[in-house]
N, C-alpha and C. Protein backbone atom coordinates (compact mmCIF):
# COMPACT_ATOMS: atom_id res chain seq x y z
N UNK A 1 13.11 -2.58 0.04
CA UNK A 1 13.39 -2.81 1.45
C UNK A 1 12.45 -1.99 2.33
N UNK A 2 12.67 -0.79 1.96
CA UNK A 2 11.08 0.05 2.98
C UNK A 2 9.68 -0.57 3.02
N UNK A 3 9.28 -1.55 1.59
CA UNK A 3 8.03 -1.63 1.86
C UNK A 3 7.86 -2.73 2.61
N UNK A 4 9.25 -3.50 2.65
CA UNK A 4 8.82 -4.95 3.80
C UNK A 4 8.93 -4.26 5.07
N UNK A 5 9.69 -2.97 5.17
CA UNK A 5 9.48 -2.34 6.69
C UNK A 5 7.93 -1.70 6.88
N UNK A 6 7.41 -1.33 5.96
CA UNK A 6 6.07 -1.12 6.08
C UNK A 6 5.27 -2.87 6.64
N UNK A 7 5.47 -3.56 5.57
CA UNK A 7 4.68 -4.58 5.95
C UNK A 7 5.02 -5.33 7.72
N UNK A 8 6.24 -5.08 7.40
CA UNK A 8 6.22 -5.62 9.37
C UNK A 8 5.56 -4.84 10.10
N UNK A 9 5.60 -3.68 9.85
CA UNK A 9 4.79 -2.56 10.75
C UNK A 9 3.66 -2.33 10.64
N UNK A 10 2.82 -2.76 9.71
CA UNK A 10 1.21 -2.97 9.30
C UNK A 10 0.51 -4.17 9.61
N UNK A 11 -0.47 -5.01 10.15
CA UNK A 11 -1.16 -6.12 10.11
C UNK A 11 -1.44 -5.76 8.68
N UNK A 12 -2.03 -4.65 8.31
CA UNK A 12 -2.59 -4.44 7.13
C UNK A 12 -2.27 -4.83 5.61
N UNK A 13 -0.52 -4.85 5.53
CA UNK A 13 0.01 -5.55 4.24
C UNK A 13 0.32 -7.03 4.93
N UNK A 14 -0.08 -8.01 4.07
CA UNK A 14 -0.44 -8.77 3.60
C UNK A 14 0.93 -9.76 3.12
N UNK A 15 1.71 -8.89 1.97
CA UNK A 15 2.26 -9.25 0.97
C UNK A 15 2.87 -7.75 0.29
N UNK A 16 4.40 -7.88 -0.10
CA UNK A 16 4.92 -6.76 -0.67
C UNK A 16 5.59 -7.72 -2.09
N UNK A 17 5.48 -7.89 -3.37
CA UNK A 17 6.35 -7.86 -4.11
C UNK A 17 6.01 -7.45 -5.21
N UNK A 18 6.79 -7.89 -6.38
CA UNK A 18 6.90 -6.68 -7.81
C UNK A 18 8.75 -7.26 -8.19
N UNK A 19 8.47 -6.58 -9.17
CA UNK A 19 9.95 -6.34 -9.93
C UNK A 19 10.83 -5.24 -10.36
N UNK A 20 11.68 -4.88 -10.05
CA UNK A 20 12.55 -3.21 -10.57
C UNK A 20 11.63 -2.48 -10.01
N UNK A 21 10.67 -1.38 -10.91
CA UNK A 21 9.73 -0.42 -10.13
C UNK A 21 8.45 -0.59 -10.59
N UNK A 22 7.87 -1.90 -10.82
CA UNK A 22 6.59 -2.37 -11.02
C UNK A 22 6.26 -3.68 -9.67
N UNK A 23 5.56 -2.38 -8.58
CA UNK A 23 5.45 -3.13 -7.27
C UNK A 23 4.17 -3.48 -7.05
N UNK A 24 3.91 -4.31 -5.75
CA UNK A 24 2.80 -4.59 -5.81
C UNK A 24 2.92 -4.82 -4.09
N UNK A 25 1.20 -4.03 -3.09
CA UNK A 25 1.31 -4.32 -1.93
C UNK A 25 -0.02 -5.07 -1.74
N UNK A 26 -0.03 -6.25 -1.13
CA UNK A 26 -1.25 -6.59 -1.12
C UNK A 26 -2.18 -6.94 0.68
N UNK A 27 -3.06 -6.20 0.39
CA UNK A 27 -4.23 -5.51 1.80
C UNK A 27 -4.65 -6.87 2.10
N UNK A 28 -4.68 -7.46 3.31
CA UNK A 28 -5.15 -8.50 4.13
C UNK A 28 -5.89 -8.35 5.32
N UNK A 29 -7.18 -8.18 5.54
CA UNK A 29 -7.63 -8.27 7.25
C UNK A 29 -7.06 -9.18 7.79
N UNK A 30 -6.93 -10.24 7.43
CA UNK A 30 -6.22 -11.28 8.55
C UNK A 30 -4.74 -11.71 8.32
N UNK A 31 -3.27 -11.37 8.70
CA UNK A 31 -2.24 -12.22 7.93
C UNK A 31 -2.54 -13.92 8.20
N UNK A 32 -3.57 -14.51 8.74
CA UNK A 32 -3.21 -15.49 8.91
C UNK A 32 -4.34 -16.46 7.52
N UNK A 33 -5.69 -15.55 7.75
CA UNK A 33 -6.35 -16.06 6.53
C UNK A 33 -6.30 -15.73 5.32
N UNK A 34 -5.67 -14.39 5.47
CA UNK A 34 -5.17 -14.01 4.04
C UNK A 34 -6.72 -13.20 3.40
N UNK A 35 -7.24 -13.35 4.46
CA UNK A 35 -8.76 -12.67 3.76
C UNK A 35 -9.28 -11.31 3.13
N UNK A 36 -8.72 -11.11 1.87
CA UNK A 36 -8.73 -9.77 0.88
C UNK A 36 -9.48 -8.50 2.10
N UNK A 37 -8.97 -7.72 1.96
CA UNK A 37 -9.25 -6.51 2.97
C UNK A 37 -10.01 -5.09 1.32
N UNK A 38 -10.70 -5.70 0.20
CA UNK A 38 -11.31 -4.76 -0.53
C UNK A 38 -11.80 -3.48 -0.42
N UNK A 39 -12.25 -3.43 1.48
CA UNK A 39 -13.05 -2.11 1.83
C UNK A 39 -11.91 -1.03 2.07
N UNK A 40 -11.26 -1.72 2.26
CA UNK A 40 -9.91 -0.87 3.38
C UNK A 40 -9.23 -0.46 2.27
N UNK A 41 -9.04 -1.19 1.37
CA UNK A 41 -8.16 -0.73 -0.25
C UNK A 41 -8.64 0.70 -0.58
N UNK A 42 -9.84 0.50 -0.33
CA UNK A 42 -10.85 1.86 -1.30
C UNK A 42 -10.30 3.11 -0.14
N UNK A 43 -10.11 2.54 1.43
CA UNK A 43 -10.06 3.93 2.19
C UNK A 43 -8.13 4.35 1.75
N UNK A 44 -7.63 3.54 2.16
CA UNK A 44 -6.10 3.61 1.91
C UNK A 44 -6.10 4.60 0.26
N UNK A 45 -6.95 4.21 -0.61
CA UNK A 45 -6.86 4.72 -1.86
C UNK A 45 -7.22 6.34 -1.46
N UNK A 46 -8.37 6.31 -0.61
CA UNK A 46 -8.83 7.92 -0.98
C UNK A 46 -7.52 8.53 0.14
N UNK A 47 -7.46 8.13 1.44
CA UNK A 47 -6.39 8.56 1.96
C UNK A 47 -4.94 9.36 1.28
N UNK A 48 -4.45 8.33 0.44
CA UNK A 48 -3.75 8.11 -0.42
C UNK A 48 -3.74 9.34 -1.29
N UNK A 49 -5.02 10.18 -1.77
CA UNK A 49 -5.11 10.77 -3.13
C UNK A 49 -5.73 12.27 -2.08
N UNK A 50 -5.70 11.70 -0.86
CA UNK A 50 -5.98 13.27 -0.18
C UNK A 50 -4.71 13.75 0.47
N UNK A 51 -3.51 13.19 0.26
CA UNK A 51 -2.24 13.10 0.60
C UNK A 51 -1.19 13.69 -0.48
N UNK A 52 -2.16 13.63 -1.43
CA UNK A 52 -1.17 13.85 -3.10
C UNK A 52 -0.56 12.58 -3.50
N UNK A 53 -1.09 11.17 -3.10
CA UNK A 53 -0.06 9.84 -4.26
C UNK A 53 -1.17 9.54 -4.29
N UNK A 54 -1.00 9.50 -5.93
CA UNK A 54 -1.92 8.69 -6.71
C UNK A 54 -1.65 7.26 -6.87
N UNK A 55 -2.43 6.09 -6.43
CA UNK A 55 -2.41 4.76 -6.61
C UNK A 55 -3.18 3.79 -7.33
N UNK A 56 -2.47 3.01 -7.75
CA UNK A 56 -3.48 1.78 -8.71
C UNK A 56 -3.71 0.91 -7.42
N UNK A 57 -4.61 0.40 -8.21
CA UNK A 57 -5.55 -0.74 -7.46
C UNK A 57 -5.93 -2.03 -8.61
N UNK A 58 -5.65 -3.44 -8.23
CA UNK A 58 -5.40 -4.33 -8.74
C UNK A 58 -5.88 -6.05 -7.81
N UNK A 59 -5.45 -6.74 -8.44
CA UNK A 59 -5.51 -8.10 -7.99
C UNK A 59 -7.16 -9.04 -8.14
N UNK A 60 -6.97 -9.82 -7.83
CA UNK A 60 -8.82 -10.35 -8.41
C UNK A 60 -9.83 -9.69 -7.42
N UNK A 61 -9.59 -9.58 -6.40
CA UNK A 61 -10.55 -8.90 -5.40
C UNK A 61 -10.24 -7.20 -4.92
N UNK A 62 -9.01 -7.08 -5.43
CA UNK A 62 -9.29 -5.50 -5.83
C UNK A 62 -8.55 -5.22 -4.43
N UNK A 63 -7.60 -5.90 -3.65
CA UNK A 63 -6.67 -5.36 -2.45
C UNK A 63 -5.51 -5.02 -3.20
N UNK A 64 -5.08 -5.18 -3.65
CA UNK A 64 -3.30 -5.02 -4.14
C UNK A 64 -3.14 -3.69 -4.64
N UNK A 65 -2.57 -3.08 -4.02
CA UNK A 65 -2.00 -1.61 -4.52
C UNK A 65 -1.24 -1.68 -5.58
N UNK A 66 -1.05 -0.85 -6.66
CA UNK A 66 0.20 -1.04 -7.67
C UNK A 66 0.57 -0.09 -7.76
N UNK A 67 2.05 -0.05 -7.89
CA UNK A 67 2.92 1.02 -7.87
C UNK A 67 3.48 0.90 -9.07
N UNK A 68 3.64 2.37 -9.93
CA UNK A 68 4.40 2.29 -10.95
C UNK A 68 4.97 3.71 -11.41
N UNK A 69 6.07 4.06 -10.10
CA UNK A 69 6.60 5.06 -10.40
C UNK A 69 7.34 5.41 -11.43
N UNK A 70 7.70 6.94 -11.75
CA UNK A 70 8.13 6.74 -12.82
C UNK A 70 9.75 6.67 -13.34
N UNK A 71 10.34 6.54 -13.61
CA UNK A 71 11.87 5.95 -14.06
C UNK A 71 13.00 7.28 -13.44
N UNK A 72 12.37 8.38 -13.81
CA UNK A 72 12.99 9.52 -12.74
C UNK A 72 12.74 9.96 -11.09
N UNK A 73 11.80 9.38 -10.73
CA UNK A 73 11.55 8.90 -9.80
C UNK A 73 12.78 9.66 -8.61
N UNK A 74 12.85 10.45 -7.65
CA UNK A 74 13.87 11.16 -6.79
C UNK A 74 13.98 10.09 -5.51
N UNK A 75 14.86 10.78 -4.82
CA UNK A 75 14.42 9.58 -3.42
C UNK A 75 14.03 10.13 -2.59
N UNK A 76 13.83 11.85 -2.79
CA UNK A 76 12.39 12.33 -2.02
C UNK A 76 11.31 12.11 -2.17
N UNK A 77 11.21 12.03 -3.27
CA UNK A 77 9.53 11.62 -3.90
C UNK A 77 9.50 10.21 -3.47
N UNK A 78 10.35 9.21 -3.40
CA UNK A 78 9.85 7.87 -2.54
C UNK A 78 9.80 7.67 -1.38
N UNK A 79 10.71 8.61 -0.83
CA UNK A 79 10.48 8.39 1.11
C UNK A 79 8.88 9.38 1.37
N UNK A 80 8.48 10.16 0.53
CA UNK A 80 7.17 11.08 0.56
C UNK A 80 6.46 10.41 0.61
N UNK A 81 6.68 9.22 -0.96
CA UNK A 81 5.19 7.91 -0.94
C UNK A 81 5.03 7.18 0.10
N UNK A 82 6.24 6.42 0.72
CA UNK A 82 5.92 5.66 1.92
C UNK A 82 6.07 6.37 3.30
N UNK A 83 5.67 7.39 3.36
CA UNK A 83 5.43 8.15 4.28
C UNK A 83 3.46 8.47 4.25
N UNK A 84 3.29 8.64 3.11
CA UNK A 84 2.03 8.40 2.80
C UNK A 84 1.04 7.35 3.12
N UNK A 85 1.68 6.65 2.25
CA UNK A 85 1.62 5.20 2.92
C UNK A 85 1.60 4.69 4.04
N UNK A 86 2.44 5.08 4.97
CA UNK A 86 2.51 4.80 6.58
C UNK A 86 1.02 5.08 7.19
N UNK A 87 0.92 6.97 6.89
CA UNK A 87 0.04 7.47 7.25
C UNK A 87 -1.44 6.61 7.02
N UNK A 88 -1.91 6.11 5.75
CA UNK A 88 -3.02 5.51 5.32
C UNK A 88 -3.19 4.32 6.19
N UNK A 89 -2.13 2.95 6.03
CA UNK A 89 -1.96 1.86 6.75
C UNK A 89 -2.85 2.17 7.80
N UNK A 90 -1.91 3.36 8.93
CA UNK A 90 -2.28 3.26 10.21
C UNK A 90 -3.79 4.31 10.42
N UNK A 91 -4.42 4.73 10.26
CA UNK A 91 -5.29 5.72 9.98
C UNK A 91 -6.46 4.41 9.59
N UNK A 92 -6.40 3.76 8.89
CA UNK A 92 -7.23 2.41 8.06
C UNK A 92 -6.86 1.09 9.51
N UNK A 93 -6.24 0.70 9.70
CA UNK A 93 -6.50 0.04 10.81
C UNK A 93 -6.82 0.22 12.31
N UNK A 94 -6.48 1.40 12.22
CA UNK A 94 -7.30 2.05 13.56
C UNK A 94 -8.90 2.07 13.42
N UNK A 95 -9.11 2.29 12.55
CA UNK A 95 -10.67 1.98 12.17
C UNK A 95 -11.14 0.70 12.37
N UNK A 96 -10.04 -0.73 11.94
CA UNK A 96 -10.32 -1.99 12.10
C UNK A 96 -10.87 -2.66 13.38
């Protein structure tokens, strides 16, 4: 549920789904063309890893974030990630 509140609050996601705790967010410059946002993946990534969350990176053109926390997982440590997350989104489209 947080990450579709991310995605309403981002132009930047695209697309949020996954299954149990194998997620997936996927980076769009345009929601309307759907046009892979690859450059912005790489900044969100370093953002991301200068923040302390480490992220996968996935999909054929290399936008889709993957998440694969781990099974102990706290629900501090997840409101931390998408707090992270927030931060990158908006930091990466301000640049746009």
């Amino acid at each position: 549920k947080q990450l579709l509140n991310l995605q309403a609050d981002h132009k930047l996601v695209g697309d949020v789904r996954g299954q149990g705790l194998m997620l997936g967010i996927e980076l769009v410059r345009d929601q309307n063309s759907k046009e892979p946002a690859t450059q912005e993946m790489l900044q969100v990534m370093e953002i991301c890893k200068e923040n302390g969350l480490l992220i996968g990176k996935g999909g054929i053109d290399g936008n889709v974030i993957r998440i694969q926390p781990p099974l102990e997982l706290t629900h501090d440590q997840s409101e931390k990630a998408l707090q992270i997350l927030d931060i990158a989104f908006t930091k990466v489209e301000n640049k746009m």
